[in-house]
C-alpha atoms as a PDB file:
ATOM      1  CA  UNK A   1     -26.456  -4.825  12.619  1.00  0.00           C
ATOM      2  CA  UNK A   2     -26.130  -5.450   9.035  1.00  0.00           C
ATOM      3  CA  UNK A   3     -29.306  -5.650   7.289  1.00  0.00           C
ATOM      4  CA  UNK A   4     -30.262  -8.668   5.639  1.00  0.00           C
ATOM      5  CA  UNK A   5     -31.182  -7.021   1.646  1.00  0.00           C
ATOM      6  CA  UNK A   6     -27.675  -5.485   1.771  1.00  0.00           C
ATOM      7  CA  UNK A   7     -26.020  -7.958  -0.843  1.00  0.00           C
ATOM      8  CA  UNK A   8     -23.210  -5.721  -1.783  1.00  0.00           C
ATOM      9  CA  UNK A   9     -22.006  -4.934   1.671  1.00  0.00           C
ATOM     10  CA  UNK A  10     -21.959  -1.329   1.836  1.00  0.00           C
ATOM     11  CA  UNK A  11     -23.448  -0.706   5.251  1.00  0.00           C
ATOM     12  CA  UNK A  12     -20.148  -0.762   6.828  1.00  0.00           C
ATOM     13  CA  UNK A  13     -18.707   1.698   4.815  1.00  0.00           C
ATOM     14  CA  UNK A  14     -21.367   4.255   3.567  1.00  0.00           C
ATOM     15  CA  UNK A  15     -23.893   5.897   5.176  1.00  0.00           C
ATOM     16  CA  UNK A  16     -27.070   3.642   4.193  1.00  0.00           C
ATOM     17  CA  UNK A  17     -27.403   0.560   1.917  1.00  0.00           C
ATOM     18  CA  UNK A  18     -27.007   0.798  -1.928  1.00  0.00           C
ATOM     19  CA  UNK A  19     -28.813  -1.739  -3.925  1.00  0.00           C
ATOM     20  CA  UNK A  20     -27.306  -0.291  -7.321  1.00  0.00           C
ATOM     21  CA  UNK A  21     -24.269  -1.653  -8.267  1.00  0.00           C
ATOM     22  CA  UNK A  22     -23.148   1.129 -10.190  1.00  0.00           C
ATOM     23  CA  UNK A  23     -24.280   3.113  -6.855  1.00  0.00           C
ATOM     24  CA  UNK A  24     -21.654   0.829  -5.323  1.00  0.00           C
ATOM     25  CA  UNK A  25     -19.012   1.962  -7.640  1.00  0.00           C
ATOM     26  CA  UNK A  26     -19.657   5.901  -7.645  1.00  0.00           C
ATOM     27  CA  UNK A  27     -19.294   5.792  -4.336  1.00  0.00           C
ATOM     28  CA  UNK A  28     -16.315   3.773  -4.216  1.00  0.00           C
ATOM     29  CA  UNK A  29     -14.709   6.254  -6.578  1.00  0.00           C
ATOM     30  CA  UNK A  30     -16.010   9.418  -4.199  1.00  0.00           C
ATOM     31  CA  UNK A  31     -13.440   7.973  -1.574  1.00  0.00           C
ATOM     32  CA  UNK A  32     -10.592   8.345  -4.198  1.00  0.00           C
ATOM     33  CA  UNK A  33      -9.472   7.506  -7.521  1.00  0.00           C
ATOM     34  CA  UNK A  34      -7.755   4.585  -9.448  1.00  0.00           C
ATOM     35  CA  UNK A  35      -4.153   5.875  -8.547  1.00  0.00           C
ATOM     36  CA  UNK A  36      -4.865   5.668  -4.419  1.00  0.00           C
ATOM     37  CA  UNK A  37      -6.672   2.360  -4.292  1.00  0.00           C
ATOM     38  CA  UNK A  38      -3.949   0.555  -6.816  1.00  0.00           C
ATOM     39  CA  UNK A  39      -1.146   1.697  -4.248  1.00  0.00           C
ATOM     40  CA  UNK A  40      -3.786   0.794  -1.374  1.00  0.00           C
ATOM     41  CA  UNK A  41      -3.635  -2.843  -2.793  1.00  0.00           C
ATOM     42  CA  UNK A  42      -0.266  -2.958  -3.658  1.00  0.00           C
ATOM     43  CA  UNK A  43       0.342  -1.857  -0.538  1.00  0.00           C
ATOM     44  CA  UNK A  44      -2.509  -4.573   1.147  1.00  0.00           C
ATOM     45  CA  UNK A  45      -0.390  -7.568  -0.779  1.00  0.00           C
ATOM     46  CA  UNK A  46       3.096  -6.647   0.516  1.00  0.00           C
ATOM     47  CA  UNK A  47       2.179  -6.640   3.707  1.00  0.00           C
ATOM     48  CA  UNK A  48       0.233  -9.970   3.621  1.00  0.00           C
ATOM     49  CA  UNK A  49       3.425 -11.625   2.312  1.00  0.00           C
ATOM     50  CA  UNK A  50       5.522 -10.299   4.835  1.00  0.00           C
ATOM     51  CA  UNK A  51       6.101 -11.286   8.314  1.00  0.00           C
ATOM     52  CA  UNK A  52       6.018  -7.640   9.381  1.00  0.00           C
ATOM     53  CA  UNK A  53       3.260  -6.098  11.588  1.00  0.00           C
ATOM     54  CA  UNK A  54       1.711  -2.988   9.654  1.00  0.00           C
ATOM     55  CA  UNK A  55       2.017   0.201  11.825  1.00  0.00           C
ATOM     56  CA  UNK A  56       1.111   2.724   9.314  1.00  0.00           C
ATOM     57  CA  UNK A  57      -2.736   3.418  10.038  1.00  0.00           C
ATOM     58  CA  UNK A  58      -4.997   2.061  12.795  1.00  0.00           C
ATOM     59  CA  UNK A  59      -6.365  -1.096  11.664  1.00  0.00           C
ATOM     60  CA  UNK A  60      -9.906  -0.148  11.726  1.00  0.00           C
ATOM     61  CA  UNK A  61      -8.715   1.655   8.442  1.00  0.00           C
ATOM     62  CA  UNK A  62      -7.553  -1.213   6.698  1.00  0.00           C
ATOM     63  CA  UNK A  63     -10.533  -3.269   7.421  1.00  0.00           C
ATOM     64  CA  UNK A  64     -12.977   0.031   6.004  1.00  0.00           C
ATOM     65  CA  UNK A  65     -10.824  -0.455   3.318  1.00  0.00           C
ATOM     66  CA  UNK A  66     -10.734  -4.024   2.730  1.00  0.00           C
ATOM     67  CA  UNK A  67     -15.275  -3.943   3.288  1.00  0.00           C
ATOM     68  CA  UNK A  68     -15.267  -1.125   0.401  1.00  0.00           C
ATOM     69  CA  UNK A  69     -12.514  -3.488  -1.742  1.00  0.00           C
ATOM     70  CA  UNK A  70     -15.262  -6.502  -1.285  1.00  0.00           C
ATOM     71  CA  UNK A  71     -18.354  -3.912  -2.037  1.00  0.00           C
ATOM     72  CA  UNK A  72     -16.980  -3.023  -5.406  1.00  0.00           C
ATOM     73  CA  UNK A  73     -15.749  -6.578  -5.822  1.00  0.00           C
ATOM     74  CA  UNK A  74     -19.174  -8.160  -5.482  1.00  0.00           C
ATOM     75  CA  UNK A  75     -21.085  -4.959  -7.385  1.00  0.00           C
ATOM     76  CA  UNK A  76     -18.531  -5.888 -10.393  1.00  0.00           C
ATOM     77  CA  UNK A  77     -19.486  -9.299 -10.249  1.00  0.00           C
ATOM     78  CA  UNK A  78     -23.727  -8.675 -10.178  1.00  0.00           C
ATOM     79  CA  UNK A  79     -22.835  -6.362 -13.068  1.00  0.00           C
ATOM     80  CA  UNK A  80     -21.124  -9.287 -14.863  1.00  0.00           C
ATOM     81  CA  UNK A  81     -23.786 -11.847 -14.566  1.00  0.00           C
ATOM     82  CA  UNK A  82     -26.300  -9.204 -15.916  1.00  0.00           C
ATOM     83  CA  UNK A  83     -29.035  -9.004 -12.727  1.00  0.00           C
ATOM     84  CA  UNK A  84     -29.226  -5.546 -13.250  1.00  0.00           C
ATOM     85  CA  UNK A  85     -30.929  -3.657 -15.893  1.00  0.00           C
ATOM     86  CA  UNK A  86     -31.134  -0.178 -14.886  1.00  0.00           C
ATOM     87  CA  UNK A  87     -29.830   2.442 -16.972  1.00  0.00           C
ATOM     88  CA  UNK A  88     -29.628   6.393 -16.287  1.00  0.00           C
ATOM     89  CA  UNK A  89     -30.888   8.896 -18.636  1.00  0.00           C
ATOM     90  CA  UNK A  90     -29.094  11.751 -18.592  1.00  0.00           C
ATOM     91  CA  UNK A  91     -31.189  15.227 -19.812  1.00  0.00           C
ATOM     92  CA  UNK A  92     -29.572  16.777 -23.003  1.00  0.00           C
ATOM     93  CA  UNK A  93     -28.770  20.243 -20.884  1.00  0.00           C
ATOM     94  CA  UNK A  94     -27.046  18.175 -18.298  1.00  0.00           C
ATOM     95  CA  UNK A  95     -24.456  16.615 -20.238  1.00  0.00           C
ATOM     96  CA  UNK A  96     -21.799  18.558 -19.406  1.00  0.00           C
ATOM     97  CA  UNK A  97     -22.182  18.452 -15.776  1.00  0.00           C
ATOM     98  CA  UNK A  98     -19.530  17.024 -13.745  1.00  0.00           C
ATOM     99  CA  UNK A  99     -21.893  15.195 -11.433  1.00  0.00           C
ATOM    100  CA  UNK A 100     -22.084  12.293 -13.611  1.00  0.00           C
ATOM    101  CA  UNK A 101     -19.032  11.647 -14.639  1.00  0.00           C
ATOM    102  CA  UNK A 102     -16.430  12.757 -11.852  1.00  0.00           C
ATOM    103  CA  UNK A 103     -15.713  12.396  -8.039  1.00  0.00           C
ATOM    104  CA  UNK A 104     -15.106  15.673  -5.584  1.00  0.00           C
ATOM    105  CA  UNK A 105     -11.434  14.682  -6.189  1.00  0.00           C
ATOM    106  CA  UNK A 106      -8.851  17.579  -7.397  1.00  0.00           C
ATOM    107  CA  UNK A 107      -8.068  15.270 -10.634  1.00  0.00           C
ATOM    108  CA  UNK A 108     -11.357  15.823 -12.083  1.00  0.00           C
ATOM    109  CA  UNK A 109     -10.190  19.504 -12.762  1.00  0.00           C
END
């Protein structure tokens, strides 16, 4: 059961609710990076234009998909219209650390 505070729709796809909308998009970008979800899409539109059934993954998948699409959609969007204000200091010593600025993904080097 979806709770009722979750705005930005991320208890289908991640373990607990994020309020944060740059939460939202960290851990949007854990999953994978730019390259993967701009063929996901592309990939998403071609097949709604077509009368062909997709077979490639379960479904389940596309719809985990399409609930993290909307989740970053809608944290964009809060981010736009300025209701958030929080900002992250980062300590001096930390500045190098790849924890807040890159994913677990190989292209991070």
């Amino acid at each position: 059961m979806i709770k009722p505070h979750d705005s930005l729709a991320t208890f289908y796809w991640y373990k607990e609710v994020i309020t944060d909308p740059y939460q939202v998009i960290a851990a949007f970008f854990d999953h994978g990076d730019i390259a993967h979800y701009r063929k996901l899409v592309k990939g998403m539109l071609l097949h709604v234009c077509s009368n062909k059934i997709f077979y490639k993954n379960a479904p389940g998948n596309l719809l985990f998909e399409y609930k993290m699409l909307e989740s970053l959609i809608r944290a964009a969007d809060v981010i736009r219209k300025g209701k958030t204000k929080k900002h992250y200091a980062i300590p001096k010593e930390d500045l190098f650390n790849k924890k807040w600025y890159c994913s677990r993904h190989d292209t991070c080097g």
